[in-house]
N, C-alpha and C. Protein backbone atom coordinates (compact mmCIF):
# COMPACT_ATOMS: atom_id res chain seq x y z
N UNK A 1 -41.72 -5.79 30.30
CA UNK A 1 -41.50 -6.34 28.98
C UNK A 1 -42.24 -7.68 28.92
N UNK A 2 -43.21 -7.75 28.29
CA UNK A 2 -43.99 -9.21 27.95
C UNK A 2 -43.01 -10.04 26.96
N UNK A 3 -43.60 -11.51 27.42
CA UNK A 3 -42.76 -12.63 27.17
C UNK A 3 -42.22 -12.93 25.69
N UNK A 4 -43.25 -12.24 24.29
CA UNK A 4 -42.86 -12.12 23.06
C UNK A 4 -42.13 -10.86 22.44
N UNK A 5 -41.98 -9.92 23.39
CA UNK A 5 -40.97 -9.01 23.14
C UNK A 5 -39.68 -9.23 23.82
N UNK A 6 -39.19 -9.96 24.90
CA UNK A 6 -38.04 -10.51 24.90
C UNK A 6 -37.78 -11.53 24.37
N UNK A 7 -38.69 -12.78 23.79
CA UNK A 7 -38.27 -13.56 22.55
C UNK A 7 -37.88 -12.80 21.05
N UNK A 8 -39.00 -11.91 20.38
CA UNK A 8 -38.25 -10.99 19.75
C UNK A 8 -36.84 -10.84 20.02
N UNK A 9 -36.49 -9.78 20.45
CA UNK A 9 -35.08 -9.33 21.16
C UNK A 9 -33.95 -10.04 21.19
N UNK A 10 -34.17 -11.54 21.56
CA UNK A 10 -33.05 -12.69 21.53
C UNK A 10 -33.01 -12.75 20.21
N UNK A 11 -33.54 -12.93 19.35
CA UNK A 11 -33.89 -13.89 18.26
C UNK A 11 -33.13 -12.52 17.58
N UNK A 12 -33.83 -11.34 17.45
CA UNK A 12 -32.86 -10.35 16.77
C UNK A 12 -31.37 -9.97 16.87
N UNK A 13 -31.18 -10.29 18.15
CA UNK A 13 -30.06 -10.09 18.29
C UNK A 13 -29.17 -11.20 18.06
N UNK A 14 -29.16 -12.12 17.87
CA UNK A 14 -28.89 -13.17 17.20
C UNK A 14 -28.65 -13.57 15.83
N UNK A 15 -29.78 -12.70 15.03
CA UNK A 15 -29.61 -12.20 13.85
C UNK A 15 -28.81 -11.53 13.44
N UNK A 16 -28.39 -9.71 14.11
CA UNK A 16 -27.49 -9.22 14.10
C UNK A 16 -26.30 -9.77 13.79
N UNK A 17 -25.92 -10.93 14.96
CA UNK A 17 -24.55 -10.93 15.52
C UNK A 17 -24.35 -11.81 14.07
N UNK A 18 -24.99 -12.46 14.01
CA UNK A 18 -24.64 -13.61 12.33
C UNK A 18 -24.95 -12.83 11.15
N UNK A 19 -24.97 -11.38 10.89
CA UNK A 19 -24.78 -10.62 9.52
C UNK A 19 -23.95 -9.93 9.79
N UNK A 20 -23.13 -9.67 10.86
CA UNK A 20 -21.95 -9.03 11.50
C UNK A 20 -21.00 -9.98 10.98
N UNK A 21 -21.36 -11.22 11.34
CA UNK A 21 -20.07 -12.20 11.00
C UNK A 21 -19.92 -12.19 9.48
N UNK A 22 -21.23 -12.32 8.81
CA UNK A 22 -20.94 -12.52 7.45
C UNK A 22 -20.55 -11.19 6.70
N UNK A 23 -20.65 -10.34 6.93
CA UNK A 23 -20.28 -8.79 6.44
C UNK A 23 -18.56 -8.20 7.12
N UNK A 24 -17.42 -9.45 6.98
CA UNK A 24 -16.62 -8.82 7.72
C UNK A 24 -15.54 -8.22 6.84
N UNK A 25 -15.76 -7.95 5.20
CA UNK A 25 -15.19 -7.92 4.19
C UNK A 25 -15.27 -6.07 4.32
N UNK A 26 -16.26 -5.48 4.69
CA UNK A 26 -16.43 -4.34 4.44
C UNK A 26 -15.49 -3.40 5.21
N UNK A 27 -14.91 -3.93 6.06
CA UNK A 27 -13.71 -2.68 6.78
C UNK A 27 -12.62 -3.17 6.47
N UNK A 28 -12.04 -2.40 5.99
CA UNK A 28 -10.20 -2.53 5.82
C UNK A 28 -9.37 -3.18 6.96
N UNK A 29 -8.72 -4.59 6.81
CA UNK A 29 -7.92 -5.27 7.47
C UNK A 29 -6.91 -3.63 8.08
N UNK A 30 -6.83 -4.13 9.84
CA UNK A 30 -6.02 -3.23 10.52
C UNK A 30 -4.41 -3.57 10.29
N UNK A 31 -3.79 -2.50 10.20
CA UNK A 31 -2.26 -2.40 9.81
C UNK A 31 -2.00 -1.93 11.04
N UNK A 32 -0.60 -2.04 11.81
CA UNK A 32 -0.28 -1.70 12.94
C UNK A 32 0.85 -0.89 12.10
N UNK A 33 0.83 0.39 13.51
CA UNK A 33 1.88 1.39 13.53
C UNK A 33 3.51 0.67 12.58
N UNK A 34 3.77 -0.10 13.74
CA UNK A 34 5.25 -0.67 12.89
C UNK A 34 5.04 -0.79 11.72
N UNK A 35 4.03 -1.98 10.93
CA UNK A 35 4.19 -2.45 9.32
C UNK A 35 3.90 -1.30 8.73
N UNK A 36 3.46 -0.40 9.41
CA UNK A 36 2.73 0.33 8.11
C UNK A 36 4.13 1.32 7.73
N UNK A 37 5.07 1.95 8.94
CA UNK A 37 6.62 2.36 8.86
C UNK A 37 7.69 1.39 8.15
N UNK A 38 6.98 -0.15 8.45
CA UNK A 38 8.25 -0.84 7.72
C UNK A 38 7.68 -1.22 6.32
N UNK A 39 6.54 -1.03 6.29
CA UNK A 39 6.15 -0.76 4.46
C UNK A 39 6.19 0.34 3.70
N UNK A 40 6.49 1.31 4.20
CA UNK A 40 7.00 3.14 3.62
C UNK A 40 8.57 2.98 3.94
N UNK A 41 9.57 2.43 4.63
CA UNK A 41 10.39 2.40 4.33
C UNK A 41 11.27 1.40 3.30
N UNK A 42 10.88 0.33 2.93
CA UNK A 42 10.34 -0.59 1.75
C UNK A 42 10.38 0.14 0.02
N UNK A 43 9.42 1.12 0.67
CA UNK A 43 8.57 1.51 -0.62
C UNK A 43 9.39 2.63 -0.81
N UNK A 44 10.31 3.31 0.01
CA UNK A 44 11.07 4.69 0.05
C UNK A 44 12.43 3.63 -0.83
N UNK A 45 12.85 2.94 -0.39
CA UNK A 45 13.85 2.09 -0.80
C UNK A 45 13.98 1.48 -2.00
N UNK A 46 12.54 1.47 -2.16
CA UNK A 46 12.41 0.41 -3.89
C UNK A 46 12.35 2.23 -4.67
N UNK A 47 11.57 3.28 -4.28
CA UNK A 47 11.54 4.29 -4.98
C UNK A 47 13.07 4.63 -5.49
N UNK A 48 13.94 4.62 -4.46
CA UNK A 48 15.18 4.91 -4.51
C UNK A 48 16.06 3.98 -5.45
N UNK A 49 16.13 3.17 -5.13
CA UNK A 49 16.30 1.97 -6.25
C UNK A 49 16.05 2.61 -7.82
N UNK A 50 14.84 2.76 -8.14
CA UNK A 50 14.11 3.07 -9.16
C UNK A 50 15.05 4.08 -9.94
N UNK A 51 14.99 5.11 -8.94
CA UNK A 51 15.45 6.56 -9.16
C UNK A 51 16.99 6.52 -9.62
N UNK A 52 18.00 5.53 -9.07
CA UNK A 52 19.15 5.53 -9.47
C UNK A 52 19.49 5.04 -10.49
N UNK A 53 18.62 4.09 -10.97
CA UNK A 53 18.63 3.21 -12.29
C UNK A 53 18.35 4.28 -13.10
């Protein structure tokens, strides 16, 4: 590998890593197992609520 194709390489990858950072809007915030059970049981509860009224 000559000396301007591993300058390339740094420099790109460097690039990468800083449009990675700025693009972090595009995947859906992770929900864990529990909240996502204690937000359906929530939502089963307010349904129920609803339903008796």
């Amino acid at each position: 590998m000559n000396r301007t194709k591993k300058i390339t390489k740094k420099h790109m990858s460097k690039v990468k890593k800083a449009n990675a950072k700025l693009n972090t809007a595009s995947k859906p915030k992770y929900v864990s197992k529990a909240e996502r059970e204690r937000l359906a049981t929530l939502e089963a509860q307010e349904h129920a609520s609803i339903v008796t009224e």
